[in-house]
Protein backbone atom coordinates (compact mmCIF):
# COMPACT_ATOMS: atom_id res chain seq x y z
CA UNK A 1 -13.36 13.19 5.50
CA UNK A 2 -10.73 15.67 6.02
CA UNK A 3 -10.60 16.94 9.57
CA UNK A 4 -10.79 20.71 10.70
CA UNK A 5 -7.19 21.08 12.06
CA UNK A 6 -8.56 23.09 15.08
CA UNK A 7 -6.54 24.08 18.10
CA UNK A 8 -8.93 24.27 21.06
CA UNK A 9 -8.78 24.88 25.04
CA UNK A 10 -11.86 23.55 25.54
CA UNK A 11 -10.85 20.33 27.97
CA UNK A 12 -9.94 21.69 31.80
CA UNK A 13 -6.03 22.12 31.86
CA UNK A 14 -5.46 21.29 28.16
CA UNK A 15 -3.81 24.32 27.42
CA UNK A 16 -4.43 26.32 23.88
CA UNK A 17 -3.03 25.12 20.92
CA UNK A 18 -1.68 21.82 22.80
CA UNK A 19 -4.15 19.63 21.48
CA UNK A 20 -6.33 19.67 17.75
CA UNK A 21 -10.40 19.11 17.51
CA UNK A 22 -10.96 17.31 13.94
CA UNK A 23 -15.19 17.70 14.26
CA UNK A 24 -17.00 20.18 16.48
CA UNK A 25 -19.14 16.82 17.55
CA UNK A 26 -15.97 14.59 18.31
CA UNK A 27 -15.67 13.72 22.03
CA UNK A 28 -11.68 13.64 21.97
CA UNK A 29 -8.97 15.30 20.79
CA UNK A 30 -5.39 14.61 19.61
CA UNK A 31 -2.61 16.20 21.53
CA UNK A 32 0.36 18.19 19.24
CA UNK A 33 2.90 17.83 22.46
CA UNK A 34 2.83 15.55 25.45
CA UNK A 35 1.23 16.93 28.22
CA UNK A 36 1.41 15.43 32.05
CA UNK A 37 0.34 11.76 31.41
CA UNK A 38 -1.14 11.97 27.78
CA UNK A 39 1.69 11.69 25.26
CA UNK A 40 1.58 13.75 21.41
CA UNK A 41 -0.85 11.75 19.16
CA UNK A 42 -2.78 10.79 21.76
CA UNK A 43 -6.53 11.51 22.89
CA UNK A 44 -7.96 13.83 25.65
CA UNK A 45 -11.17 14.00 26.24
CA UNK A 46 -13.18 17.33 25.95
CA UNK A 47 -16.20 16.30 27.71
CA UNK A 48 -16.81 13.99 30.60
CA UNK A 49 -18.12 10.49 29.03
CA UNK A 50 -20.14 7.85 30.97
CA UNK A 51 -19.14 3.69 31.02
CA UNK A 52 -20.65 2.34 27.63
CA UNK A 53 -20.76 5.11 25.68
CA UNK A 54 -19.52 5.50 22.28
CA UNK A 55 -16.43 8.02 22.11
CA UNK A 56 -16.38 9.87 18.94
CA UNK A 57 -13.42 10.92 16.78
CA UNK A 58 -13.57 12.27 12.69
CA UNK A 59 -17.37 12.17 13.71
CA UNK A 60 -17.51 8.21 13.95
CA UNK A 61 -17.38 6.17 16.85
CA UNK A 62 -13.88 4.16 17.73
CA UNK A 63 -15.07 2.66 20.61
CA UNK A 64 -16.75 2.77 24.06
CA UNK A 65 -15.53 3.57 27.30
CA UNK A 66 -15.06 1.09 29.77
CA UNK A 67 -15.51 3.34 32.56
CA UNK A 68 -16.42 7.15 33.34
CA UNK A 69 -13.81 9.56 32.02
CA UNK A 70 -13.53 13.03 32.92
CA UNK A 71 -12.97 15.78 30.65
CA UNK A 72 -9.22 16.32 30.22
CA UNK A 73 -8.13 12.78 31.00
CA UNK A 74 -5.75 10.41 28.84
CA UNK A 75 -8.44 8.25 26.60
CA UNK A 76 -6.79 4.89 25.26
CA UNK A 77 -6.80 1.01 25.96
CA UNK A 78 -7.29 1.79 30.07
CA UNK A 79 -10.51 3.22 29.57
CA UNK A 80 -11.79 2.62 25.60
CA UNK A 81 -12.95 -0.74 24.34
CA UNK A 82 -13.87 -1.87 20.78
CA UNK A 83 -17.38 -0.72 19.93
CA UNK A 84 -19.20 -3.72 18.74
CA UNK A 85 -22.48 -2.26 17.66
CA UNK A 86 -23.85 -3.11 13.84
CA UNK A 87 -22.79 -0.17 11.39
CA UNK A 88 -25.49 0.62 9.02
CA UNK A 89 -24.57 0.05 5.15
CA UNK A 90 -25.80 2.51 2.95
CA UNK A 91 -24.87 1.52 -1.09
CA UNK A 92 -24.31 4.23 -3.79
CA UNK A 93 -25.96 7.07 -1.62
CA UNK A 94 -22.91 9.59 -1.42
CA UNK A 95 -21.48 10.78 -4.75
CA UNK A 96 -18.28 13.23 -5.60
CA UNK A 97 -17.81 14.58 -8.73
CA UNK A 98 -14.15 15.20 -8.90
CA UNK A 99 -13.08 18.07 -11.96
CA UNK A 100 -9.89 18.17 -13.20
CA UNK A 101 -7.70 21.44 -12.47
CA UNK A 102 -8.32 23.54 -15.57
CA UNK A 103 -4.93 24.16 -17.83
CA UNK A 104 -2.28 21.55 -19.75
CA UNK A 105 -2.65 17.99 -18.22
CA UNK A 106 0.09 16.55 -16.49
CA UNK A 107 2.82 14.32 -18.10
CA UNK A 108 5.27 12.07 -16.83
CA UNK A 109 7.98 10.41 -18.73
CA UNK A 110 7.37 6.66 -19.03
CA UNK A 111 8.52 3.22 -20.86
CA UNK A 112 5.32 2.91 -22.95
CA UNK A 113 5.59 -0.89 -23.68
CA UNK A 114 4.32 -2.21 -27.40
CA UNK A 115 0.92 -3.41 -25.95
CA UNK A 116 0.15 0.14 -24.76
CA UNK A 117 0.31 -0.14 -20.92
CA UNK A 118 3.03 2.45 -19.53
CA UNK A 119 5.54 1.44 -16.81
CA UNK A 120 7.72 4.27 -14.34
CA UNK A 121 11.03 1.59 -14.29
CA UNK A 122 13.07 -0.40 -16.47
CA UNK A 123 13.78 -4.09 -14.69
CA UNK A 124 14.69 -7.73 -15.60
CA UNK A 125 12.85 -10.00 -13.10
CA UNK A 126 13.88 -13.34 -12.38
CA UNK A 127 10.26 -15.44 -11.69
CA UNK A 128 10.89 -18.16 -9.65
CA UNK A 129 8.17 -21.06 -10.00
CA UNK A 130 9.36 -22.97 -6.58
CA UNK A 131 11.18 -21.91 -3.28
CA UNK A 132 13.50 -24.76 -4.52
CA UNK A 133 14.42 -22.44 -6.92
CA UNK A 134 15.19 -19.08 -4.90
CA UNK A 135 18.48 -19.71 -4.14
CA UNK A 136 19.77 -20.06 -7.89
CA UNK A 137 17.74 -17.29 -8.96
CA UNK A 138 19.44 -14.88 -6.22
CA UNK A 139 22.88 -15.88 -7.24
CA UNK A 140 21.99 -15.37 -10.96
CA UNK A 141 20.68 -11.42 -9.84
CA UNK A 142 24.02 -11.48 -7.67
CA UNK A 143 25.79 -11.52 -10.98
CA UNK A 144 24.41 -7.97 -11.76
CA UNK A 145 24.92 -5.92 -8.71
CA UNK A 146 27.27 -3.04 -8.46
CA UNK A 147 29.25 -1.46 -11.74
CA UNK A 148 28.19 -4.21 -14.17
CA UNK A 149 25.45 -2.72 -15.04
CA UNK A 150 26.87 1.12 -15.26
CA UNK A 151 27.12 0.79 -19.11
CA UNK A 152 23.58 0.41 -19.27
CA UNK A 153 22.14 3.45 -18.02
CA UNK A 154 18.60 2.45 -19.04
CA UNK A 155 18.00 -0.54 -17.12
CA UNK A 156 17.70 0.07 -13.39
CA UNK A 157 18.05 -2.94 -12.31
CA UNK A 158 18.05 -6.69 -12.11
CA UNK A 159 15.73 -8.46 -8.85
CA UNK A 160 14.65 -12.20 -8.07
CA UNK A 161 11.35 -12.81 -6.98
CA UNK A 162 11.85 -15.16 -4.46
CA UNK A 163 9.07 -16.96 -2.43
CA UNK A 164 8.43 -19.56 -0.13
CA UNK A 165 6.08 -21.93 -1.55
CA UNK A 166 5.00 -23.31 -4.95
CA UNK A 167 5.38 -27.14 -4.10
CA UNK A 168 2.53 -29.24 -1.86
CA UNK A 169 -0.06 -26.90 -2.50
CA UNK A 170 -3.06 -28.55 -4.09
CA UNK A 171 -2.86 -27.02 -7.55
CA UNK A 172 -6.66 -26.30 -7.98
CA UNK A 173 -6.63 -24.75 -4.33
CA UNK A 174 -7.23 -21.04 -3.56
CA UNK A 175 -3.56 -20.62 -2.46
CA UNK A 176 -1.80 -22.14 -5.03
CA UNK A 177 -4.16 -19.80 -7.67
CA UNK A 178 -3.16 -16.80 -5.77
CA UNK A 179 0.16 -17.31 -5.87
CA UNK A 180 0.40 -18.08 -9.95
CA UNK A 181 -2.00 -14.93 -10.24
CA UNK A 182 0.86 -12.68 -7.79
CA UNK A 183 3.55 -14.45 -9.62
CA UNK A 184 1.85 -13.65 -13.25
CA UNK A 185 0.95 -10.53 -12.32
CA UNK A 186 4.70 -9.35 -11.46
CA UNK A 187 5.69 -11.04 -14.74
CA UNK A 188 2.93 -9.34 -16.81
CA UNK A 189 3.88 -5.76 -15.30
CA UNK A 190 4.96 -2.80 -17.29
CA UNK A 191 7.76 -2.22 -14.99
CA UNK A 192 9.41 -5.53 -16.47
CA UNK A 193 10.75 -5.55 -19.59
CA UNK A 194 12.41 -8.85 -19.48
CA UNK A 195 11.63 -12.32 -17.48
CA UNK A 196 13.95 -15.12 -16.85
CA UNK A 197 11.43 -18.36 -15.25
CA UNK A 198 13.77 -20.54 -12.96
CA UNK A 199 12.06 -23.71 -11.53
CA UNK A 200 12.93 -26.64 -10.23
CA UNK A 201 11.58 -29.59 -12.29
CA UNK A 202 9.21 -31.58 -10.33
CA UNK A 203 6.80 -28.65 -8.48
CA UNK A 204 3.72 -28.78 -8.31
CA UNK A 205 3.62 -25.16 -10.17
CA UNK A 206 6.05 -25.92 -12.68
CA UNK A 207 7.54 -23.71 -15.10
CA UNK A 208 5.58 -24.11 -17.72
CA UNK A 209 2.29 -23.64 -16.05
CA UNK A 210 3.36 -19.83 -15.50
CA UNK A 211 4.38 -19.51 -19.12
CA UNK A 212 1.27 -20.73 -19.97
CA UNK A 213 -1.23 -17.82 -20.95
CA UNK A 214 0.92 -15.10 -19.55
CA UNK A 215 -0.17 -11.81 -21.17
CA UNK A 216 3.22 -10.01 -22.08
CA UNK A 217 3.56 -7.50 -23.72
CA UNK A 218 5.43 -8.65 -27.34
CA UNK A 219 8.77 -6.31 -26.75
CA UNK A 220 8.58 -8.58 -23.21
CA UNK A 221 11.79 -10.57 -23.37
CA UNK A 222 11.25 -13.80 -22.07
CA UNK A 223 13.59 -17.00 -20.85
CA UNK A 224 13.07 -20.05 -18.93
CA UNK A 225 15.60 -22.32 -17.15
CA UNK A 226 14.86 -25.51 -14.91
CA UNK A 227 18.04 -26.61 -12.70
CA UNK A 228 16.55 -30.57 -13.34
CA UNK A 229 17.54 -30.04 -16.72
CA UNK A 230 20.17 -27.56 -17.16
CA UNK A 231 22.31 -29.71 -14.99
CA UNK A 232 22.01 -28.61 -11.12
CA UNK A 233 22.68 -25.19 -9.92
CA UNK A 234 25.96 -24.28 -10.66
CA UNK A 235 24.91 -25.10 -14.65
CA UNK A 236 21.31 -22.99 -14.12
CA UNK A 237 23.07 -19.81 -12.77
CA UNK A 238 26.08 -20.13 -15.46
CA UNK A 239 22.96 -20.43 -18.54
CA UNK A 240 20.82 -17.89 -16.34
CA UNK A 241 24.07 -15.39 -16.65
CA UNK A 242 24.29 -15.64 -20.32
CA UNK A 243 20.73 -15.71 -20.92
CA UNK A 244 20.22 -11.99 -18.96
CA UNK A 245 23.42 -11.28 -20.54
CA UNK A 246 21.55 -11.23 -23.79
CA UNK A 247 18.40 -9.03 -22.56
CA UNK A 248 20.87 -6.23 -21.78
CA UNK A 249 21.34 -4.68 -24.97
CA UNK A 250 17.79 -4.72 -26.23
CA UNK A 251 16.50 -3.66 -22.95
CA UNK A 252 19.05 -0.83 -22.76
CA UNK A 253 17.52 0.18 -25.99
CA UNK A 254 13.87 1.14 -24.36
CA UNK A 255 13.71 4.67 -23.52
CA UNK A 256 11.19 6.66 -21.91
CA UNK A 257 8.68 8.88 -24.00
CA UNK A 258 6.16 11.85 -22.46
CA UNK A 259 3.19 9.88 -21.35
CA UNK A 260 -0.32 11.57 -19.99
CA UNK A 261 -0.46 11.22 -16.00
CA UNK A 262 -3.79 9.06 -16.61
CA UNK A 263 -1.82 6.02 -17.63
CA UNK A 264 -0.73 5.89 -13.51
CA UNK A 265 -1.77 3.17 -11.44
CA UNK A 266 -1.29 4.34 -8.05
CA UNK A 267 -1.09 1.87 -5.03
CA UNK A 268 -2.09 3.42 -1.64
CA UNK A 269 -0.49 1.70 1.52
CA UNK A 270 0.70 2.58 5.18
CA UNK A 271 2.73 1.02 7.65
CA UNK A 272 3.64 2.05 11.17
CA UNK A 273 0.45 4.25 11.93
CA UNK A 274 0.28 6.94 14.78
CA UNK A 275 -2.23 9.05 16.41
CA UNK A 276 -1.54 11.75 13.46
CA UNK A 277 -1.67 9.40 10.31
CA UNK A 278 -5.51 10.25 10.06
CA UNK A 279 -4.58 13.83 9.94
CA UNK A 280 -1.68 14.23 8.33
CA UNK A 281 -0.09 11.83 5.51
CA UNK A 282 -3.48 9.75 4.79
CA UNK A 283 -6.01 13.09 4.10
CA UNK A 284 -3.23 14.24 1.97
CA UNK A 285 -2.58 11.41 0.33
CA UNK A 286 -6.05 11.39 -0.28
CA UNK A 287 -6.35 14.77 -1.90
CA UNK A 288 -3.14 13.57 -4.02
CA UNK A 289 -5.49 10.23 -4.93
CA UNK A 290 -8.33 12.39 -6.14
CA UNK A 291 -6.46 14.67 -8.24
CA UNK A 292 -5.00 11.48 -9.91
CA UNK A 293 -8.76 10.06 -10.29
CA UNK A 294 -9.58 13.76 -11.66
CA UNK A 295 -7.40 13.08 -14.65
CA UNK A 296 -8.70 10.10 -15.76
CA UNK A 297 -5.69 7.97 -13.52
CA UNK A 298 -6.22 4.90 -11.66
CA UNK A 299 -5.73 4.58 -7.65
CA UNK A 300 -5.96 1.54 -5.19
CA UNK A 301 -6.64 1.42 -1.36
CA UNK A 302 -5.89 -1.96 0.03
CA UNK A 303 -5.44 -3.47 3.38
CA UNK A 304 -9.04 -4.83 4.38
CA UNK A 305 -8.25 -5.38 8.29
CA UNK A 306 -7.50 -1.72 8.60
CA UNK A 307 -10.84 -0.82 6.27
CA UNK A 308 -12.89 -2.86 9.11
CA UNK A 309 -15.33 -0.57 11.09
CA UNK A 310 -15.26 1.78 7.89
CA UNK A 311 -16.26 0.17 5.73
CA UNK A 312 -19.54 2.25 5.86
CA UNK A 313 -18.05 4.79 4.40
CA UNK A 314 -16.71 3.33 0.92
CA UNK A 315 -20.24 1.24 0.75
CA UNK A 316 -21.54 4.32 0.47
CA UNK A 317 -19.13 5.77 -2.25
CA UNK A 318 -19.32 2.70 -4.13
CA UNK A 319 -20.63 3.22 -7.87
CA UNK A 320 -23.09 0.51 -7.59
CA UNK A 321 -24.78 -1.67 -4.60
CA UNK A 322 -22.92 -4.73 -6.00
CA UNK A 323 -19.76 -2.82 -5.84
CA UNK A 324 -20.31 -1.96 -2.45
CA UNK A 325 -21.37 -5.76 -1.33
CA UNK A 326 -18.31 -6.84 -2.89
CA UNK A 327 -16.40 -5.32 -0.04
CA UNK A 328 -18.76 -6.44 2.27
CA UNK A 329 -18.47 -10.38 1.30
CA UNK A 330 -14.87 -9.22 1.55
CA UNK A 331 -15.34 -7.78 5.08
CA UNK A 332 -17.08 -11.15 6.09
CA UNK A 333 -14.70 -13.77 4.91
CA UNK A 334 -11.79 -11.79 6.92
CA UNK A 335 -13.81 -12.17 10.37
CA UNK A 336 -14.14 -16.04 9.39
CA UNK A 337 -10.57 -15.92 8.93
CA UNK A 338 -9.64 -14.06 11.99
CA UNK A 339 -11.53 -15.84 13.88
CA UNK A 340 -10.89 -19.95 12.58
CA UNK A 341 -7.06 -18.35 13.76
CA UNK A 342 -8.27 -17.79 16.95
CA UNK A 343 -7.83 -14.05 17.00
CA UNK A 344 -10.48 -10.95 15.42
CA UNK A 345 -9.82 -7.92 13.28
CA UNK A 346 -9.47 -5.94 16.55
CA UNK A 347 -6.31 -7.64 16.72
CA UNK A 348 -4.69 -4.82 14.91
CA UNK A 349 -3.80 -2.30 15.90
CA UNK A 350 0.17 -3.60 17.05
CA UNK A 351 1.73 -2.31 19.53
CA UNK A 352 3.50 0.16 18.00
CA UNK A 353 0.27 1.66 16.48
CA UNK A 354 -0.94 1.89 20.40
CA UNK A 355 2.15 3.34 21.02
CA UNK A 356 1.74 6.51 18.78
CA UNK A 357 -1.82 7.02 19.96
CA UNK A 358 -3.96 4.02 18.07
CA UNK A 359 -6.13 2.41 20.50
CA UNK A 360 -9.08 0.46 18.57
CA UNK A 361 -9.17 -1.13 14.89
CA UNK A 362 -11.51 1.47 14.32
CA UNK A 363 -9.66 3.96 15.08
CA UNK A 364 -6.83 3.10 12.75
CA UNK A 365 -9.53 2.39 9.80
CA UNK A 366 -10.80 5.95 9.78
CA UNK A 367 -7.54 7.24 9.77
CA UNK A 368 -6.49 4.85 7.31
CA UNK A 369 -8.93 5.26 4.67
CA UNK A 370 -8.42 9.05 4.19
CA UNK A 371 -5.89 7.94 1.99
CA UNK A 372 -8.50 7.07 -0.77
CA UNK A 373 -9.73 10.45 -0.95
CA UNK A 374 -13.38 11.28 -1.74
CA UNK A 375 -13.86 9.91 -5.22
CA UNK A 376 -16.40 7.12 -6.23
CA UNK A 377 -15.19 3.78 -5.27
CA UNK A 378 -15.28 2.16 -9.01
CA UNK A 379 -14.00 -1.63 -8.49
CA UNK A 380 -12.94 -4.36 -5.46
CA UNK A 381 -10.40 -6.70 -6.13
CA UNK A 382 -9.29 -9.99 -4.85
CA UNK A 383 -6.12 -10.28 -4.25
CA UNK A 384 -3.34 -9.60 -7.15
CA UNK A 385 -5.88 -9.33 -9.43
CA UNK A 386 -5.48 -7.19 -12.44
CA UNK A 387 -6.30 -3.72 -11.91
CA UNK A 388 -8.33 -2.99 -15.15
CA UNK A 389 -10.88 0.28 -13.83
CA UNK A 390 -9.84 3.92 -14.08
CA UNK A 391 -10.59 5.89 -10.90
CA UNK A 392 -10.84 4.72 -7.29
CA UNK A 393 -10.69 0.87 -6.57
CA UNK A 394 -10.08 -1.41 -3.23
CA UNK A 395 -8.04 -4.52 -3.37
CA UNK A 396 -8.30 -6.88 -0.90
CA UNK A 397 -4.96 -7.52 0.67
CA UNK A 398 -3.87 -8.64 4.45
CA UNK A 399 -2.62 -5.39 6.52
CA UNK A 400 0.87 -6.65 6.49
CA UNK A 401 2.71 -4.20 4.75
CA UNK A 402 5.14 -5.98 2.25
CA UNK A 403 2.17 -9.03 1.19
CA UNK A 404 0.01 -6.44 1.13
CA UNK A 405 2.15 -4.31 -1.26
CA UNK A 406 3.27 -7.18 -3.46
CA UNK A 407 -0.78 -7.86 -4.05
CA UNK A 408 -1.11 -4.38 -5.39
CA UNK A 409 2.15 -4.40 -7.88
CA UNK A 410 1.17 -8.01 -8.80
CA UNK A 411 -2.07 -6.18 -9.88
CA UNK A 412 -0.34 -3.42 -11.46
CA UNK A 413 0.66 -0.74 -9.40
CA UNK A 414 3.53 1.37 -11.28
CA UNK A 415 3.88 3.81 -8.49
CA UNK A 416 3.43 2.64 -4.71
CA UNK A 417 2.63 5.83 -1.81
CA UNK A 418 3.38 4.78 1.69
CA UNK A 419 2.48 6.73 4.99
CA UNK A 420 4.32 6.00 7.80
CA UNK A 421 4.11 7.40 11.73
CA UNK A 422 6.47 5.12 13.45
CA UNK A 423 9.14 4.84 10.73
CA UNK A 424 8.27 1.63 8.44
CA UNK A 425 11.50 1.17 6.20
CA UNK A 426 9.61 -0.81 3.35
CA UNK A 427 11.01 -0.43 -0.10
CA UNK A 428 8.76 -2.30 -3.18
CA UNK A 429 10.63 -3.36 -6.52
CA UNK A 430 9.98 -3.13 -9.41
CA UNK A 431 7.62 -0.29 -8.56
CA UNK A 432 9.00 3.19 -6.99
CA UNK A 433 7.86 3.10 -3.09
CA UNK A 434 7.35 7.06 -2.01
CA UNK A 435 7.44 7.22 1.88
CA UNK A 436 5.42 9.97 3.59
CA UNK A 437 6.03 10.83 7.26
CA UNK A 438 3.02 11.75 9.31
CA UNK A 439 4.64 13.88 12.01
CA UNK A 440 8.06 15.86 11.86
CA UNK A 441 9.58 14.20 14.73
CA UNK A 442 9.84 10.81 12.86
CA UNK A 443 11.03 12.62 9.21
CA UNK A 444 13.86 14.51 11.92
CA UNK A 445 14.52 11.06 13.25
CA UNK A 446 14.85 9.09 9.75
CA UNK A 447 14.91 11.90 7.11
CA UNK A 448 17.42 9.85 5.21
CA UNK A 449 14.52 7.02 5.07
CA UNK A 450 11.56 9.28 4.30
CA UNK A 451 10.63 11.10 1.17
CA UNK A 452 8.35 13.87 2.38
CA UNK A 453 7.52 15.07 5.75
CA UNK A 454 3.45 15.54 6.36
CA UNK A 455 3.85 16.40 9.96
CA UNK A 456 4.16 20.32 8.43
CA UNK A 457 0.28 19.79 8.50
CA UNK A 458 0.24 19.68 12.63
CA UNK A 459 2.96 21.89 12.75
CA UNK A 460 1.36 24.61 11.11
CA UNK A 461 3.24 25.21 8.50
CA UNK A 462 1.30 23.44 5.59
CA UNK A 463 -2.33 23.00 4.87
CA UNK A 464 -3.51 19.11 3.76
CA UNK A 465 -3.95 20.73 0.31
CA UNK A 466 -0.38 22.01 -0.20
CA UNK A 467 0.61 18.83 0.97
CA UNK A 468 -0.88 16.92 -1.04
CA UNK A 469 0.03 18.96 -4.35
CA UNK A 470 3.51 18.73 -2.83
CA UNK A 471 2.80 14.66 -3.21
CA UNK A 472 1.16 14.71 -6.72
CA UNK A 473 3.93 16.46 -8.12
CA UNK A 474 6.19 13.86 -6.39
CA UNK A 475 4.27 11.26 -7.71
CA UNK A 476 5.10 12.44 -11.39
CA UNK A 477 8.79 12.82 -10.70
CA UNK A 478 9.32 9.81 -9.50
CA UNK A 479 7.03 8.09 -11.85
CA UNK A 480 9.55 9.96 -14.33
CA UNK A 481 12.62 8.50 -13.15
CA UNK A 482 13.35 10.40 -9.80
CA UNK A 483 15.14 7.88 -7.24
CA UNK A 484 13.00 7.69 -3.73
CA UNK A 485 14.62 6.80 -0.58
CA UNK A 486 14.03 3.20 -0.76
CA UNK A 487 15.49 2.81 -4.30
CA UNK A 488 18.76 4.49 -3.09
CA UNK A 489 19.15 2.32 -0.11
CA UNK A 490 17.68 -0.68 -2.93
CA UNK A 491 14.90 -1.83 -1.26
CA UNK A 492 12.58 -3.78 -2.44
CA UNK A 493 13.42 -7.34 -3.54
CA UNK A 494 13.19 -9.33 -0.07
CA UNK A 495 9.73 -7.25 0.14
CA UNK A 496 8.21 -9.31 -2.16
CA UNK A 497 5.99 -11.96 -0.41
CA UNK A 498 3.25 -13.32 -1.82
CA UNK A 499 -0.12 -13.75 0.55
CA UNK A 500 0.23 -17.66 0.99
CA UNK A 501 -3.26 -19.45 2.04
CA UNK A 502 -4.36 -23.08 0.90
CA UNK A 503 -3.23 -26.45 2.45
CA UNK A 504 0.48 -28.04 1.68
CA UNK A 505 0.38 -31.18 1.37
């Protein structure tokens, strides 16, 4: 769904090139500068449109309006509602047959761990089984900021995964088996090449209930502490010091080997959306995500509340009808839940979405899942489940950026891609986070936070294509050892929050 970057004059006193068409048939355009009363990444209308009808934008409707509107006026929350009509589900009916580029096949240069499953960075996690446990398991990681760990070039890093819960949930319940799947999932990943388990004692997850059928990889190193029994805090961190202490060396050892670009796992994810994020970053993206797929690699939208009122369109990609109902039942449970909270997926978008030109949920949705591209959608996840197909997938993840995030390295993302409009700073450890600006105002504003500026695709300068090469080829540096944004500022470790449902007790 990649949208005809077309400057047009045809609204009265929209002047030429102020203002881009994506579809011949769409009823509004988005504005490249402010004009009088319409900010840039906003909507004008090019054709008067009468009270209840659907406005349409990338072909699909985003809404209705809620009164007349005259061609040339400002279109957004004053005059365009949430469209509430049933969207037709088609399964399996719309298929893309994506070729890889002919020539050599990318490489990237990877830790290939001994049970075959290649990881882009070199960490020791700390796993904590209980928020009782967070604090020690900071001041252990403590120990290993700045120049202690200059002599060992190969490890980049050591980070505590702290959370919030993992005592009074009921064991059996759906929260407290989402949160050992995250937290086995993060121990389990390829970007980890040593664990230390810190718990508590008396949790309801204890220690040895994450231990228990983890699947590491054997070159994995793995330790466990509890404070209960190691004598209180001041004891754990002291044991946890000695015990990292003696990962170093081995780890240090692990070097990184030419590995073929199909062993990526790609996580796709945007924060901070704007009127251009549809058109910029996220059809990029896209083409970036389908030229991974072409090769054999692995790539995963998430966010359902910012899938809802699209939704049609990956049913139809889907491989299969179950496939496609799988998002569906997914689709469903989230308006339960939305709704049991008092609230409904048109909720979202914030306000700073409606601030850079997002008026209706399904408005952001279309925009938003451009980023997956136009390849068969393979596989749905729950959330922090193990991503296990090659090609195209959807996890199921809330739209807030850092739980959402965490769900798709829990499941085995080794290299994150994050669009941004209104300047998200998320950072994601252990997995490189690669920010992508929509528009050229924000990457002027924050270049030091940003990786790569998509706004070149309003501007003029850059087609989606080039753009999107120019982020494939990013995603292989980095995936090779190149330092993003986030990593430099280090990012990443408070951004790991586990999605917490279930009932404490």
């Amino acid at each position: 769904m990649s949208p005809e970057l077309t400057p047009t004059d045809l609204a009265p006193g929209v002047p030429a090139g102020a203002a881009l068409l994506l579809l011949p048939s769409d009823d509004v355009a988005v504005t490249i500068r402010d004009l009088p009363g319409i900010p840039r990444g906003h909507k004008v209308a090019m054709r008067s449109i009468t009270t209840g009808t659907q406005v349409r934008k990338y072909g699909q409707s985003i809404g209705v309006a809620t009164r007349d509107i005259v061609a040339g006026e400002h279109v957004h929350s004053h005059n365009l509602g949430m469209d509430l009509a049933e969207r037709e589900h088609e399964f399996a009916t719309v298929h893309h047959e994506l070729t890889a580029p002919a020539g050599p096949r990318p490489t990237f240069q990877g830790y290939r761990r001994a049970n075959g499953r290649v990881g882009t960075r070199n960490y020791i996690g700390i796993l904590t089984s209980v928020n009782c446990s967070a604090s020690t398991a900071k001041m252990i990681a403590d120990q290993f900021r700045g120049p202690v760990l200059d002599e060992f070039d190969d490890i980049d890093g050591v980070m505590a995964l702290t959370h919030s819960s993992g005592c009074g949930l009921v064991p059996v319940s759906e929260g407290a088996r989402m949160l050992v799947r995250t937290l086995k999932g993060y121990a389990e990943h390829p970007n980890f090449a040593g664990i230390l388990v810190v718990g508590l004692g008396c949790e309801m997850i204890a220690v040895g209930s994450l231990i228990d059928g983890l699947d590491l990889s054997p070159d994995t190193v793995l330790e466990h502490l509890t404070i209960q029994e190691s004598g209180g805090i001041r004891a754990t961190v002291r044991q946890g010091v000695a015990a990292i202490r003696g990962m170093l060396p081995e780890i240090n050892s692990r070097r990184r080997e030419t590995c073929d670009v199909g062993e990526l796992v790609l996580g796709l994810n945007c924060g901070g959306s704007d009127g251009y994020s549809g058109i910029t970053a996220n059809p990029a993206l896209g083409f970036a995500s389908d030229l991974l797929v072409s090769y054999g690699g692995a790539s995963v939208l998430a966010e359902t509340p910012e899938v809802f009122g699209a939704e049609h369109l990956l049913t139809r990609r889907a491989v299969t009808e179950e496939v496609g109902r799988k998002l569906l039942r997914r689709i469903d449970w989230w308006q339960k839940y939305a709704a049991d909270g008092g609230g409904s997926l048109d909720n979202n978008p914030s306000p700073g979405n409606k601030a850079g030109g997002l008026t209706t949920i399904l408005e952001k949705s279309l925009g938003a899942v451009a980023k997956g591209g136009q390849a068969d959608l393979v596989e749905v996840y729950e959330y922090a489940e193990p991503i296990t197909a090659k090609g195209f997938s959807f996890m199921d993840t809330p739209g807030y950026d850092p739980v959402s995030v965490t769900g798709l390295i829990a499941g085995g993302a080794t290299v994150v891609c994050f669009t941004t409009g209104r300047g998200s700073v998320l950072g994601a450890k252990p997995t490189p986070s690669i920010k992508l600006a929509t528009n050229s105002e924000l990457f002027a504003r924050q270049a030091e936070d940003i990786d790569i500026n998509c706004g070149r695709i309003v501007d003029g300068s850059a087609t989606i294509e080039e753009v999107g090469r120019e982020i494939f080829a990013e995603i292989l540096a980095v995936a090779s050892g190149k330092v993003t944004v986030s990593e430099d500022l280090d990012l990443g470790q408070d951004e790991f929050i586990p999605w917490q449902l279930g009932t404490v007790t």
